[in-house]
Protein backbone atom coordinates (compact mmCIF):
# COMPACT_ATOMS: atom_id res chain seq x y z
CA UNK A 1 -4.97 4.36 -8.41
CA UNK A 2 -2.98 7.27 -9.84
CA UNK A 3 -0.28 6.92 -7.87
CA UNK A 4 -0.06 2.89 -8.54
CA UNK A 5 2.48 3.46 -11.36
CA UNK A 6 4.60 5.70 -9.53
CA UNK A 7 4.38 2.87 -6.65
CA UNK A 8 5.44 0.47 -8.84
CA UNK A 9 8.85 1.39 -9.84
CA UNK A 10 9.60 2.97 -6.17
CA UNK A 11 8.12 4.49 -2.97
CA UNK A 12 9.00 8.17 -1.99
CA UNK A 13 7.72 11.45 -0.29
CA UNK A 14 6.05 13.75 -2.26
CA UNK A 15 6.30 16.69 -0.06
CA UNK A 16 9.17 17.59 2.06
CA UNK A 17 6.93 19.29 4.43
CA UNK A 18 8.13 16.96 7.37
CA UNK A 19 11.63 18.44 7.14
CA UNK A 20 12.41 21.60 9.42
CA UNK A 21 15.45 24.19 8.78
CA UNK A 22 17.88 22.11 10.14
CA UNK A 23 17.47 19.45 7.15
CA UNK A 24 17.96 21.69 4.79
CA UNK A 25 21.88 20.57 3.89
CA UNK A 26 21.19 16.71 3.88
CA UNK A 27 17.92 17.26 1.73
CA UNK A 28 18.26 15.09 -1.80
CA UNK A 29 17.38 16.17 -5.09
CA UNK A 30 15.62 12.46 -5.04
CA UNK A 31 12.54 12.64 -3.17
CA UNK A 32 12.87 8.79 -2.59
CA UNK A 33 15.78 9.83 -0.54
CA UNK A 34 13.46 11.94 1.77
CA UNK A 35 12.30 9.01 3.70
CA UNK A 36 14.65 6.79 5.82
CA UNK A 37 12.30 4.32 5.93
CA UNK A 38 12.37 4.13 2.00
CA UNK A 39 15.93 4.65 1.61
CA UNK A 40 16.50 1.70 3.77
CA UNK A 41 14.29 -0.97 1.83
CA UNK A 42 15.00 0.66 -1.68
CA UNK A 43 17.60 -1.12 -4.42
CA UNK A 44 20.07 1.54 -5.69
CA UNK A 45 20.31 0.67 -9.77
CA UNK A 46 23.48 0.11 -11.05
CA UNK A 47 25.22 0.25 -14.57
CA UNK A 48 25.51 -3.14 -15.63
CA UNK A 49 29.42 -2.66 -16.80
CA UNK A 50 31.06 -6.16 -15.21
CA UNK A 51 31.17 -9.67 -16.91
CA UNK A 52 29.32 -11.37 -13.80
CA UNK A 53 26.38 -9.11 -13.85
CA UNK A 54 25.24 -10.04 -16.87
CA UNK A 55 22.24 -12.67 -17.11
CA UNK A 56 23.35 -16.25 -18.52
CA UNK A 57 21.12 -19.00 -20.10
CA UNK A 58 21.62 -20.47 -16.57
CA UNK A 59 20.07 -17.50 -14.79
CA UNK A 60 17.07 -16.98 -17.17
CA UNK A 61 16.04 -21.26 -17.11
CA UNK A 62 13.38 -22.26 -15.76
CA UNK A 63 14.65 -25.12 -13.58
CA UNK A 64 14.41 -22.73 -10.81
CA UNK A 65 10.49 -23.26 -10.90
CA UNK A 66 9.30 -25.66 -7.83
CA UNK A 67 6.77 -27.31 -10.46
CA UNK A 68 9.80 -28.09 -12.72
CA UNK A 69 12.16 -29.48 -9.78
CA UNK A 70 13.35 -33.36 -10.09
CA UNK A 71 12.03 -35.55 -7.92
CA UNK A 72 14.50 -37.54 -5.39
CA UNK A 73 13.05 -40.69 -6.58
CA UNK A 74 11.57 -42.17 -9.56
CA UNK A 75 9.44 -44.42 -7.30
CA UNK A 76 7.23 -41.33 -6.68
CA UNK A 77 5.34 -41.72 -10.15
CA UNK A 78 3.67 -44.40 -8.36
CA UNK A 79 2.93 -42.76 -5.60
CA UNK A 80 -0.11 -40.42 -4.54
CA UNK A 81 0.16 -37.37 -6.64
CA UNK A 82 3.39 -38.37 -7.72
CA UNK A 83 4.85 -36.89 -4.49
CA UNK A 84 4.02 -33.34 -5.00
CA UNK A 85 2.41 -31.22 -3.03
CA UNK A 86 -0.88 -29.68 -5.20
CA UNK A 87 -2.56 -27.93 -2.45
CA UNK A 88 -1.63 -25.15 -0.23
CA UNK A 89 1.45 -23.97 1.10
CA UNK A 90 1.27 -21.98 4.26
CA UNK A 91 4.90 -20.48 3.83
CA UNK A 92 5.03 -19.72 -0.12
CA UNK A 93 1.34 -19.44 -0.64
CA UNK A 94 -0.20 -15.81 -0.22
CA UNK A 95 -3.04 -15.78 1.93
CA UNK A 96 -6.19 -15.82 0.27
CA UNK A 97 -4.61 -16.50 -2.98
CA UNK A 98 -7.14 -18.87 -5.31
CA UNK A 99 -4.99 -21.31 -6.36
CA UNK A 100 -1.88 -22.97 -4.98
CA UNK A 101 1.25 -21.50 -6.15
CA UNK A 102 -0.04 -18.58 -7.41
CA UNK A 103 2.12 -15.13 -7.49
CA UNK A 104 2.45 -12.32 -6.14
CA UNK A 105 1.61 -10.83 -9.43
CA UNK A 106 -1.35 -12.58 -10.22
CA UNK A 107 -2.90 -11.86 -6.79
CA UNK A 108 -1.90 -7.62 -7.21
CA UNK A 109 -3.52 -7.78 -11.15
CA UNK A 110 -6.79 -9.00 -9.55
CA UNK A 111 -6.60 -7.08 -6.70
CA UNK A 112 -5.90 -3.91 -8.77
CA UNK A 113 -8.29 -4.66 -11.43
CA UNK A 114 -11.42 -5.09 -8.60
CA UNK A 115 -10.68 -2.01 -6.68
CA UNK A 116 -12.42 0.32 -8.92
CA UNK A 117 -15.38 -1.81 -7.99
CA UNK A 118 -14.96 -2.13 -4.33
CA UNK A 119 -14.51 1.17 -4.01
CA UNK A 120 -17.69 2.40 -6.46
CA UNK A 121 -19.89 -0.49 -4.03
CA UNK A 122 -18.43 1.60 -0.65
CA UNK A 123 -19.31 4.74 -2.21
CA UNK A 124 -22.82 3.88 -3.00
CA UNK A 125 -23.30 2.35 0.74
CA UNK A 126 -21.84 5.63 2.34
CA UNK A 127 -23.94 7.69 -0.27
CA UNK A 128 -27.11 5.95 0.80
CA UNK A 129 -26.95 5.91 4.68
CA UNK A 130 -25.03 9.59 4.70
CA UNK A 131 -25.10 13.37 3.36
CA UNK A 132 -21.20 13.37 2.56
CA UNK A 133 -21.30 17.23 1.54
CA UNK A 134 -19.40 18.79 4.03
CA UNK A 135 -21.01 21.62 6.58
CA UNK A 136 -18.37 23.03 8.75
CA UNK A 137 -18.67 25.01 11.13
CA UNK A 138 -17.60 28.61 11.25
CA UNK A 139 -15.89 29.44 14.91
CA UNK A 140 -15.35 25.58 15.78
CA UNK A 141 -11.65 24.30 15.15
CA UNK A 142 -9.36 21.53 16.34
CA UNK A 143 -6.50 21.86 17.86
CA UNK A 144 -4.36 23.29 14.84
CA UNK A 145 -7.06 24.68 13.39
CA UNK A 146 -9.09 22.18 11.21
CA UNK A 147 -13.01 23.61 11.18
CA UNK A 148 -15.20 20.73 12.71
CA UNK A 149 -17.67 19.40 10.34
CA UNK A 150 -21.33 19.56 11.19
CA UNK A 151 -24.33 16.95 11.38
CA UNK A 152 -26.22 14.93 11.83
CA UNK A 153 -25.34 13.51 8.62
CA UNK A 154 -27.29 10.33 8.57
CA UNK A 155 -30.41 9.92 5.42
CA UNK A 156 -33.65 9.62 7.36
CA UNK A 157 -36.79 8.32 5.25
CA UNK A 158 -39.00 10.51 3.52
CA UNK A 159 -41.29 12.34 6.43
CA UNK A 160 -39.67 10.90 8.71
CA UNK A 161 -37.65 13.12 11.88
CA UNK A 162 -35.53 12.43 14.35
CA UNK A 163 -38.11 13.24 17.13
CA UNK A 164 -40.47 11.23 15.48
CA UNK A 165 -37.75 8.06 15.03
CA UNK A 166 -36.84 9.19 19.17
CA UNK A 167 -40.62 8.44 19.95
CA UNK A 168 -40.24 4.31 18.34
CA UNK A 169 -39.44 1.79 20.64
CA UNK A 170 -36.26 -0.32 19.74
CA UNK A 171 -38.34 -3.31 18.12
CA UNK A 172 -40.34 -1.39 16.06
CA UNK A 173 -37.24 0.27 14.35
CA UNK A 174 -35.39 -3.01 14.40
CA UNK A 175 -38.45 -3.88 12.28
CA UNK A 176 -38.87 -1.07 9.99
CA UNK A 177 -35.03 -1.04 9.36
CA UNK A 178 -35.09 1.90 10.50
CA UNK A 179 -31.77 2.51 12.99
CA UNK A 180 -30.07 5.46 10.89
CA UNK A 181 -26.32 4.07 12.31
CA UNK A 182 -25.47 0.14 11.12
CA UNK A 183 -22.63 -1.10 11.73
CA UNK A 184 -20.17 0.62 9.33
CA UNK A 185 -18.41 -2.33 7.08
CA UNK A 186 -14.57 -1.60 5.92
CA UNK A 187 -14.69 -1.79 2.02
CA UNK A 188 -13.01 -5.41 1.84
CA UNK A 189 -13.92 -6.97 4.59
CA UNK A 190 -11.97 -10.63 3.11
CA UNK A 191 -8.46 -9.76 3.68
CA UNK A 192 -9.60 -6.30 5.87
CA UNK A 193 -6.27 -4.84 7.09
CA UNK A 194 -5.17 -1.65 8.09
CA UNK A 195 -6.30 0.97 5.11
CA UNK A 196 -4.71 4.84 5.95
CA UNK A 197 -6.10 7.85 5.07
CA UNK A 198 -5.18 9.71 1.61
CA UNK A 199 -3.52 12.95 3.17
CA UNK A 200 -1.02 10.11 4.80
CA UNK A 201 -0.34 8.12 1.67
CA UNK A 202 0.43 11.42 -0.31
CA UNK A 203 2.76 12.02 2.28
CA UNK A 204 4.00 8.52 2.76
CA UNK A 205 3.29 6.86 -0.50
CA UNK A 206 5.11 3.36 1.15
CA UNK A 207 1.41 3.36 2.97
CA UNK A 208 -0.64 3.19 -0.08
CA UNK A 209 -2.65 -0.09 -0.76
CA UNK A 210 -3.16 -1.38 -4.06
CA UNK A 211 -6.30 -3.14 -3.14
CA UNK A 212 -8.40 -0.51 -1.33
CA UNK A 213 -8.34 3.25 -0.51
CA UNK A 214 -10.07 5.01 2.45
CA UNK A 215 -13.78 5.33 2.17
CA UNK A 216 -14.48 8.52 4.21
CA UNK A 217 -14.01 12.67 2.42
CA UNK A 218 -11.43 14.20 4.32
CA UNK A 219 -13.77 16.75 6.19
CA UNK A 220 -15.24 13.93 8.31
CA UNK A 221 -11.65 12.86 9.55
CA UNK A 222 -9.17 14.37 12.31
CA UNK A 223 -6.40 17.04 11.46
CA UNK A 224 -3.29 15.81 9.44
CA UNK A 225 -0.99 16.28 11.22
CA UNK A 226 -2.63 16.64 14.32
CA UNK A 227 -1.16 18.37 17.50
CA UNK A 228 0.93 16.51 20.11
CA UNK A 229 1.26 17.01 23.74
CA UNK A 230 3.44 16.04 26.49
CA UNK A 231 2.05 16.03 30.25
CA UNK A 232 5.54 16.48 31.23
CA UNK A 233 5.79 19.77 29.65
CA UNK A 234 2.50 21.34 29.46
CA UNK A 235 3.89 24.55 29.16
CA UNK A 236 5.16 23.78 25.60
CA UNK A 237 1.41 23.24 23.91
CA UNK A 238 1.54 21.75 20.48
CA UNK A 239 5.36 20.31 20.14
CA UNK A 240 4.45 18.65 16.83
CA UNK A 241 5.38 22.11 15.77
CA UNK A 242 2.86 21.48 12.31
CA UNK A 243 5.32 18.24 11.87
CA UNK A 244 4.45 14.72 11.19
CA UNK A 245 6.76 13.17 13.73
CA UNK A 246 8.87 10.35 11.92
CA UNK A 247 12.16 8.06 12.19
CA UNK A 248 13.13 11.63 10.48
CA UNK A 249 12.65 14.12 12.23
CA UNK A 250 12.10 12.70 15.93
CA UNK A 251 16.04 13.45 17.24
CA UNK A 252 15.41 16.76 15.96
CA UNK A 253 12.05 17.78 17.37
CA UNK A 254 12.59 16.17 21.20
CA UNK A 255 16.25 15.51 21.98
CA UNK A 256 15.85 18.29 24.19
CA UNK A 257 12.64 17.40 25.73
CA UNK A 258 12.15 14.16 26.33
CA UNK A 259 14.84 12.07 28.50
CA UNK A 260 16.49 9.14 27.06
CA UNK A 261 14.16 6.45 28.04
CA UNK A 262 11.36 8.00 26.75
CA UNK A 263 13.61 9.19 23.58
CA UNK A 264 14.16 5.34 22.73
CA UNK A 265 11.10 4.69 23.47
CA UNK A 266 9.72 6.93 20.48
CA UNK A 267 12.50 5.74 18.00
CA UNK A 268 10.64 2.05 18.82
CA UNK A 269 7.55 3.61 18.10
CA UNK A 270 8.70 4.92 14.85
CA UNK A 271 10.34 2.02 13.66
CA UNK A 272 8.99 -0.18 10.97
CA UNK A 273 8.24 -3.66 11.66
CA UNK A 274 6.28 -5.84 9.21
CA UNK A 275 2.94 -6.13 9.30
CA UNK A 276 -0.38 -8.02 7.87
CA UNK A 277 -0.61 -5.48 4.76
CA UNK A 278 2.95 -4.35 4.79
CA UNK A 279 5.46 -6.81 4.75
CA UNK A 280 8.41 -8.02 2.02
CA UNK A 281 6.50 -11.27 1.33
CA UNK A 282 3.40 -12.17 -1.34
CA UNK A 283 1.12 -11.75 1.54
CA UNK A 284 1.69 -7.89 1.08
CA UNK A 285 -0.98 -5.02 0.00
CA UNK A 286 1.72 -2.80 -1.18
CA UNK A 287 3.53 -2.55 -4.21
CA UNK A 288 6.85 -2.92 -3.11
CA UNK A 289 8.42 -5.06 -0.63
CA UNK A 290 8.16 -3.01 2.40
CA UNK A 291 9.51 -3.49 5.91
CA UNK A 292 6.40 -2.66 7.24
CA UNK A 293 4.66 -0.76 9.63
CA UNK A 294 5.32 1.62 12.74
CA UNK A 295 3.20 2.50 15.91
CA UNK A 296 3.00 6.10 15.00
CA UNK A 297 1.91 5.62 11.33
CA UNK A 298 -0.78 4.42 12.69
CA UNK A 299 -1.32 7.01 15.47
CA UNK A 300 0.27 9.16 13.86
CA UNK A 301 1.89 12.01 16.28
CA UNK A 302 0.40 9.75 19.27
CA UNK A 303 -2.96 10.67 18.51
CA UNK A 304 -5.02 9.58 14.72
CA UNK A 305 -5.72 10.72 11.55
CA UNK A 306 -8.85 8.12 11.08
CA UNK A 307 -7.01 5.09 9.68
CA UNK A 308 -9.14 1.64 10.44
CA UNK A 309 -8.58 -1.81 10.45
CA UNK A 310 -10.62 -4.70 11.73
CA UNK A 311 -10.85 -6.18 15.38
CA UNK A 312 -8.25 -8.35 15.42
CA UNK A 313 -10.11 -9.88 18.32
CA UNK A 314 -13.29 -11.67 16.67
CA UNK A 315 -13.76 -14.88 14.05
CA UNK A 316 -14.93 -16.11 11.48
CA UNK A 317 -13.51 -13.39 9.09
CA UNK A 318 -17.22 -12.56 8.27
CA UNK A 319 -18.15 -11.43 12.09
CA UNK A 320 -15.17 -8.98 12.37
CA UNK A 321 -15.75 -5.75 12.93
CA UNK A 322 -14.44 -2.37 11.55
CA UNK A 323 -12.05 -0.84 13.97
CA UNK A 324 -11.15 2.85 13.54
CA UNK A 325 -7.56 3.93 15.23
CA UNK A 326 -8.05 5.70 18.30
CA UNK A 327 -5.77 8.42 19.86
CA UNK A 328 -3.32 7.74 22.48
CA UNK A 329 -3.65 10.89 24.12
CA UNK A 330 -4.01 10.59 27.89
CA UNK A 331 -3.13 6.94 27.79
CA UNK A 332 -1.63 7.57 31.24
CA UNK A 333 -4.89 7.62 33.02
CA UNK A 334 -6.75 4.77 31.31
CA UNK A 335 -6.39 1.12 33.46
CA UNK A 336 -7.79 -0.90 30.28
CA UNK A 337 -6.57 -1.15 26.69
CA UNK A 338 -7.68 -2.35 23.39
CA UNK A 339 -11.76 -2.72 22.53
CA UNK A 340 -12.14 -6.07 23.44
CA UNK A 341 -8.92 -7.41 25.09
CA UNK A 342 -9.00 -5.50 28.49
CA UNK A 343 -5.41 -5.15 28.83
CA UNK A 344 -4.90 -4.14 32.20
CA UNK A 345 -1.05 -1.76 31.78
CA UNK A 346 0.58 -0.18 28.09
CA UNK A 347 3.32 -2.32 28.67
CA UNK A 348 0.62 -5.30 27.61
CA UNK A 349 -1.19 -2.95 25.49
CA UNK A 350 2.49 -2.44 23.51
CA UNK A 351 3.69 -5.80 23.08
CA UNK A 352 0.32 -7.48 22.44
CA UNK A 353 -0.95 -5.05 19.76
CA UNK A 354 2.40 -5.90 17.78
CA UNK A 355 1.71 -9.61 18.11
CA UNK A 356 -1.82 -9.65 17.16
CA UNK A 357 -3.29 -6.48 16.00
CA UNK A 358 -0.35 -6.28 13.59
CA UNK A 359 -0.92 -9.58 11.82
CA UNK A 360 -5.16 -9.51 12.01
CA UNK A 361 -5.00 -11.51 14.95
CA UNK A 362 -3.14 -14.23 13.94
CA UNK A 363 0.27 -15.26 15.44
CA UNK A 364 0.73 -17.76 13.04
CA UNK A 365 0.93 -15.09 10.34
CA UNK A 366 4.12 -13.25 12.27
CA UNK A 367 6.27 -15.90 11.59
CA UNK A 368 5.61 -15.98 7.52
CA UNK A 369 6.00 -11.85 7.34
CA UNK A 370 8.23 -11.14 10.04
CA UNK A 371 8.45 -12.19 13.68
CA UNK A 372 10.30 -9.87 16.18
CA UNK A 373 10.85 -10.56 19.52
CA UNK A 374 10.64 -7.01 21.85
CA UNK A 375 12.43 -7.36 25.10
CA UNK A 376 10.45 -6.14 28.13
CA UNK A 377 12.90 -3.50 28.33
CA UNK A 378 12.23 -1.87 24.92
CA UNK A 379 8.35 -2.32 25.59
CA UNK A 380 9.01 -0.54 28.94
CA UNK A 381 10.46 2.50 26.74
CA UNK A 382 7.91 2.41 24.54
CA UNK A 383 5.36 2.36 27.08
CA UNK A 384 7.26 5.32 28.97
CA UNK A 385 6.81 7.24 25.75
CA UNK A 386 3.35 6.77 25.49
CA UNK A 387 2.46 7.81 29.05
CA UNK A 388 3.86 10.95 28.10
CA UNK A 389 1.07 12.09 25.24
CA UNK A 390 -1.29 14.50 27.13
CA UNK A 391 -4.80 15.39 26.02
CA UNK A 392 -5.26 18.89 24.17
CA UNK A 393 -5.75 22.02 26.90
CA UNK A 394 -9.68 22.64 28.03
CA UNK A 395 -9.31 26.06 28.94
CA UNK A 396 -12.80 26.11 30.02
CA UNK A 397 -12.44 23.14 32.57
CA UNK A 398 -11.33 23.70 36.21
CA UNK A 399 -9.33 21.09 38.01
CA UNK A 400 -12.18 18.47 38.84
CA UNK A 401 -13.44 18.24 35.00
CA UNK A 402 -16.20 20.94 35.18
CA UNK A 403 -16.92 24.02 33.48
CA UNK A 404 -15.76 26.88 34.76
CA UNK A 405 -18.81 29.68 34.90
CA UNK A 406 -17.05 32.66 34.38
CA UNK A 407 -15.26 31.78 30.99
CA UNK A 408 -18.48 29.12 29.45
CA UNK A 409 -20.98 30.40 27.27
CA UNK A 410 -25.13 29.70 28.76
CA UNK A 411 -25.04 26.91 25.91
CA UNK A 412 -22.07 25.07 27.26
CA UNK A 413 -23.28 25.71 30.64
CA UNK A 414 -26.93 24.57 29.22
CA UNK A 415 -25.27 21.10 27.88
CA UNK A 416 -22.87 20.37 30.66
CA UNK A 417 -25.89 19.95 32.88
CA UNK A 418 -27.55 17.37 30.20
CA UNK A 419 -24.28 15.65 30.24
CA UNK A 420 -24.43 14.80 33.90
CA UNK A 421 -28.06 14.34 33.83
CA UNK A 422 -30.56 13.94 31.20
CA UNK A 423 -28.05 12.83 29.00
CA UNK A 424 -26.34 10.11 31.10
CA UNK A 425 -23.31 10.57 28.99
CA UNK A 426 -21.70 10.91 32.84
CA UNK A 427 -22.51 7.08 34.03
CA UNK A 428 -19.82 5.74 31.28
CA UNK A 429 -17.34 9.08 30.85
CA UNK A 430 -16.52 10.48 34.49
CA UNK A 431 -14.46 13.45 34.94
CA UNK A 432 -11.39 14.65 34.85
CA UNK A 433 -10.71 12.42 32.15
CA UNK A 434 -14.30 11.57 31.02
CA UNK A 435 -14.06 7.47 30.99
CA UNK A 436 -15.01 5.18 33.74
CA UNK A 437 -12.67 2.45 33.07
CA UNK A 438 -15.10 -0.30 32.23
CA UNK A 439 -16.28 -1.96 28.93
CA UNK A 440 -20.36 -2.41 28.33
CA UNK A 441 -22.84 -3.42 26.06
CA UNK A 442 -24.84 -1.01 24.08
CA UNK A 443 -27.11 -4.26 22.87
CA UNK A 444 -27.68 -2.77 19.46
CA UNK A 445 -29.20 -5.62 18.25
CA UNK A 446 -32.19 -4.35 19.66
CA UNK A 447 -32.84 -1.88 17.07
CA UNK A 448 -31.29 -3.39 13.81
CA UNK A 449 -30.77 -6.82 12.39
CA UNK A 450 -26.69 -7.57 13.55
CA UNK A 451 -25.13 -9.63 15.78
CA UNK A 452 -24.13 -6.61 17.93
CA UNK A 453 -21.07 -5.89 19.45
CA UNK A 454 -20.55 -7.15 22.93
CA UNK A 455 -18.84 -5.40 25.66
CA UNK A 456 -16.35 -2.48 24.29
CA UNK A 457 -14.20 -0.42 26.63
CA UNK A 458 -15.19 3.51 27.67
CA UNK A 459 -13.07 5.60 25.17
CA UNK A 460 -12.10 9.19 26.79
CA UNK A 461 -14.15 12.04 25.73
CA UNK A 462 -11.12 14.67 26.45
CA UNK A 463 -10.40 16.70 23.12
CA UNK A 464 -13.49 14.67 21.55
CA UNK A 465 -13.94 17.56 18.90
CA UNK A 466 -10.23 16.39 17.47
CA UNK A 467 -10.65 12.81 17.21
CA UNK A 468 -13.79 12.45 14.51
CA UNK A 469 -15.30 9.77 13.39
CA UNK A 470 -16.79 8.54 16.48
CA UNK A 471 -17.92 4.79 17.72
CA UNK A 472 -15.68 1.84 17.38
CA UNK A 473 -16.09 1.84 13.71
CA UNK A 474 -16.43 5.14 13.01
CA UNK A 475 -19.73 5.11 11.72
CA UNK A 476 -20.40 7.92 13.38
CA UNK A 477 -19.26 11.28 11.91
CA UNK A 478 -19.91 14.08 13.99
CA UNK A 479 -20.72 15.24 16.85
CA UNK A 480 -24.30 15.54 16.07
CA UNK A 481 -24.32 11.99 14.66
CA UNK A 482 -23.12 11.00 18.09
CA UNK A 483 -25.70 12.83 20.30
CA UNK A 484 -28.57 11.58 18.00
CA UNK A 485 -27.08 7.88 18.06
CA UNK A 486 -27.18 7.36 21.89
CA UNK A 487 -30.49 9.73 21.80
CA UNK A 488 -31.91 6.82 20.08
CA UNK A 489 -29.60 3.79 21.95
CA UNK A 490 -30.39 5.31 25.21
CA UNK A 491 -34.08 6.35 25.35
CA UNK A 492 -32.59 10.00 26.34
CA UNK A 493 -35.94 11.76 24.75
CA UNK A 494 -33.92 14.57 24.80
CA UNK A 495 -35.40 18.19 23.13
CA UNK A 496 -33.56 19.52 19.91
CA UNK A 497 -32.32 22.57 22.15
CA UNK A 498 -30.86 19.81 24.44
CA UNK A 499 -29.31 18.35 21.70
CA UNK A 500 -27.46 21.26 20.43
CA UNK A 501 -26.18 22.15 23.70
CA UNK A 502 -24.70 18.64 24.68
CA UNK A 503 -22.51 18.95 21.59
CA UNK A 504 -21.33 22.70 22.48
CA UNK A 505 -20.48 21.25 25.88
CA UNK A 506 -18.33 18.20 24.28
CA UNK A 507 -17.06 20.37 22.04
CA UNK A 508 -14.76 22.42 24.86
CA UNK A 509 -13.64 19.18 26.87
């Protein structure tokens, strides 16, 4: 919320970190000015100095009001309702709103004034079901850096152990409530929507919400900005260069490194479209009119800084499930897309997640905030682009996906063989690229009272350690958590020593 006021009067940077040398001369004193994106959907004041620009009687009536319009016909007082339409209107209406013709400022006073609560009720959930104090680790990093946190971080009862929970069958925890990893809720599930991460908002305030704010501390979430690789030109590492890539900076960073298809097909992906939550109608969660969204906000730098939404993919509102944004990073060897869809090429992947995923699901919503039409050839560039974005470099795996002996440690060497046995991890995430191209069904109903999930697709485990929180819905916030969630899902009966070496294995794939 302390940002709300700036948001209010206009949307800006607040850093100009994203700039490199080379921006230096076209750099603004305004920091509004900063962002393209901003500039573009941003009213320049004027001085009112000229005769018509001044407000009339006219201008300031009422008349304009649709409850104050004249009817065509007198005949209508006689009529049903006297013509009018009292109810809902799908195109002037916001969704959700309580009461037909209400405004856009009635619906942002409410949804302002609740927050505080939404957010205090979130906190207390996460509070009870997790230790939030962040334990990092001292030698472990991602890719550019960022010290992994350490867990498990899930509350256990009093006296009660994770060998000891290990050693329950599946009823008798369902029973006891006592499955350590529910299903993590987003913090407003009725409207849901896409809800970024605070480190993105400070740098893109035009992503800030004035509804809801991301529930999980910053220690438990991915690097910002996170690296970016290209399997065209391995040799180059990182080419983020410590940049968020933007509408910006993109020219800058790759118009000598990527070719001209896959160039366009990043300025797509960086282009603002409207979206459920960011759009220049009432339906909006922002502030100001905004022309929405783009791919890369979202996976930001083609991989994800823990932003979530909900699965566009599942009704009534109330059986939806959090989704947390996964990386694209090796999207070039995976044959199915999306957790539930099971798009079978990025080319679907593309243009479906734009019509649905962007507007919750709903087609119907496109047309009210924005419908745009992408040609096959522009979703061909984009996909080009994204079949480009490599996985981080496993210096300790050979060729086929394995550790090599001479440069792992006993304890990676030690987990690696609990991964492809014990563990079972390897029966769902196959080498080289550690996914197995099908979608199953953990069945967690069997240990706590949910619906369960269904069938969701294999995500890669390649550069695992950068891509925290883990599961679907992110409920999941380390490593550790991980390792002692399918411990318990699987049956694994796996040793604390086993345990500890599983995660140094994942944590050099």
């Amino acid at each position: 919320m302390k940002r709300l006021g700036f948001l209010m009067f206009g949307l800006g940077l607040t850093t100009g970190s994203v700039f490199g040398q080379n921006d230096y001369d076209t750099r603004s004193a305004d920091p509004q000015s900063q962002d393209a994106v901003v500039r573009a959907q941003t009213v320049r004041e004027t001085r009112v100095t000229r005769p018509e620009q001044q407000k009339n009687e006219h201008d300031r009536s009422s008349e304009f009001a649709a409850p104050n319009a004249m009817p065509s016909s007198p005949a209508f007082e006689n009529q049903p309702d006297k013509g009018k339409t009292l109810g809902f209107e799908f195109y002037r209406d916001p969704l959700n709103a309580k009461k037909p013709m209400q405004t856009f400022e009635e619906t942002m006073k409410a949804d302002v004034a609740a927050r505080p609560k939404v957010m205090k009720t979130q906190r207390e959930l996460l509070l009870r079901r997790y230790d939030l104090t962040p334990r990092l680790d001292r030698e472990a990093k991602m890719s550019r850096g960022k010290p992994l946190a350490v867990g498990p971080t899930a509350r256990l009862p009093a006296g009660m152990t994770w060998q000891k929970l290990a050693d329950m069958s599946p009823p008798e925890i369902r029973v006891k409530n006592m499955f350590p990893y529910p299903a993590l809720p987003h913090p407003k599930q009725s409207p849901g929507g896409q809800v970024f991460t605070q480190a993105q908002i400070d740098m893109f305030p035009r992503l800030e919400r004035f509804d809801v704010e991301h529930d999980l501390p910053e220690a438990f979430l991915p690097e910002f900005p996170p690296a970016m690789f290209l399997q065209n030109r391995p040799e180059l590492g990182d080419v983020s260069r410590g940049e968020v890539v933007s509408i910006n900076n993109y020219y800058r960073l790759f118009k000598d490194i990527l070719t001209p298809v896959q160039l366009d097909g990043l300025r797509m992906l960086l282009t603002p479209f409207p979206q459920e939550e960011f759009n220049p109608t009432d339906d909006r969660k922002s502030a100001q009119p905004s022309l929405g969204v783009t791919c890369l906000d979202c996976h930001v730098n083609g991989h994800t800084t823990g932003q979530f939404h909900l699965s566009p993919d599942i009704r009534p509102e109330e059986r939806r499930f959090r989704l947390d944004t996964v990386s694209l990073r090796g999207l070039f060897n995976q044959q199915i897309h999306g957790s539930k869809r099971s798009l079978r090429s990025v080319e679907d992947f593309t243009e479906f997640e734009f019509r649905t995923a962007y507007f919750n699901g709903d087609a119907i919503h496109s047309m009210k905030k924005g419908l745009t039409i992408f040609d096959r050839i522009h979703v061909s560039h984009m996909a080009q682009l994204q079949n480009m974005l490599d996985f981080p470099p496993a210096p300790k795996l050979n060729t086929q996906g394995r550790l090599d002996p001479s440069k792992a440690t006993a304890h990676e060497l030690r987990g690696e063989k609990v991964f492809f046995g014990k563990g079972q991890c390897v029966s769902c995430h196959q080498p080289p690229s550690f996914l197995d191209q099908q979608m199953h069904d953990l069945k967690l109903e069997r240990f706590v009272n949910e619906p369960g999930d269904g069938p969701i697709k294999t995500f890669t485990l390649r550069g695992i350690k950068d891509s925290p929180p883990y599961l679907h819905d992110g409920r999941l916030l380390t490593l550790e958590d991980t390792v002692e969630f399918f411990n318990l899902v699987l049956q694994l009966k796996l040793t604390d020593e086993e345990k500890s070496d599983l995660v140094a294995y994942m944590r050099q794939l």
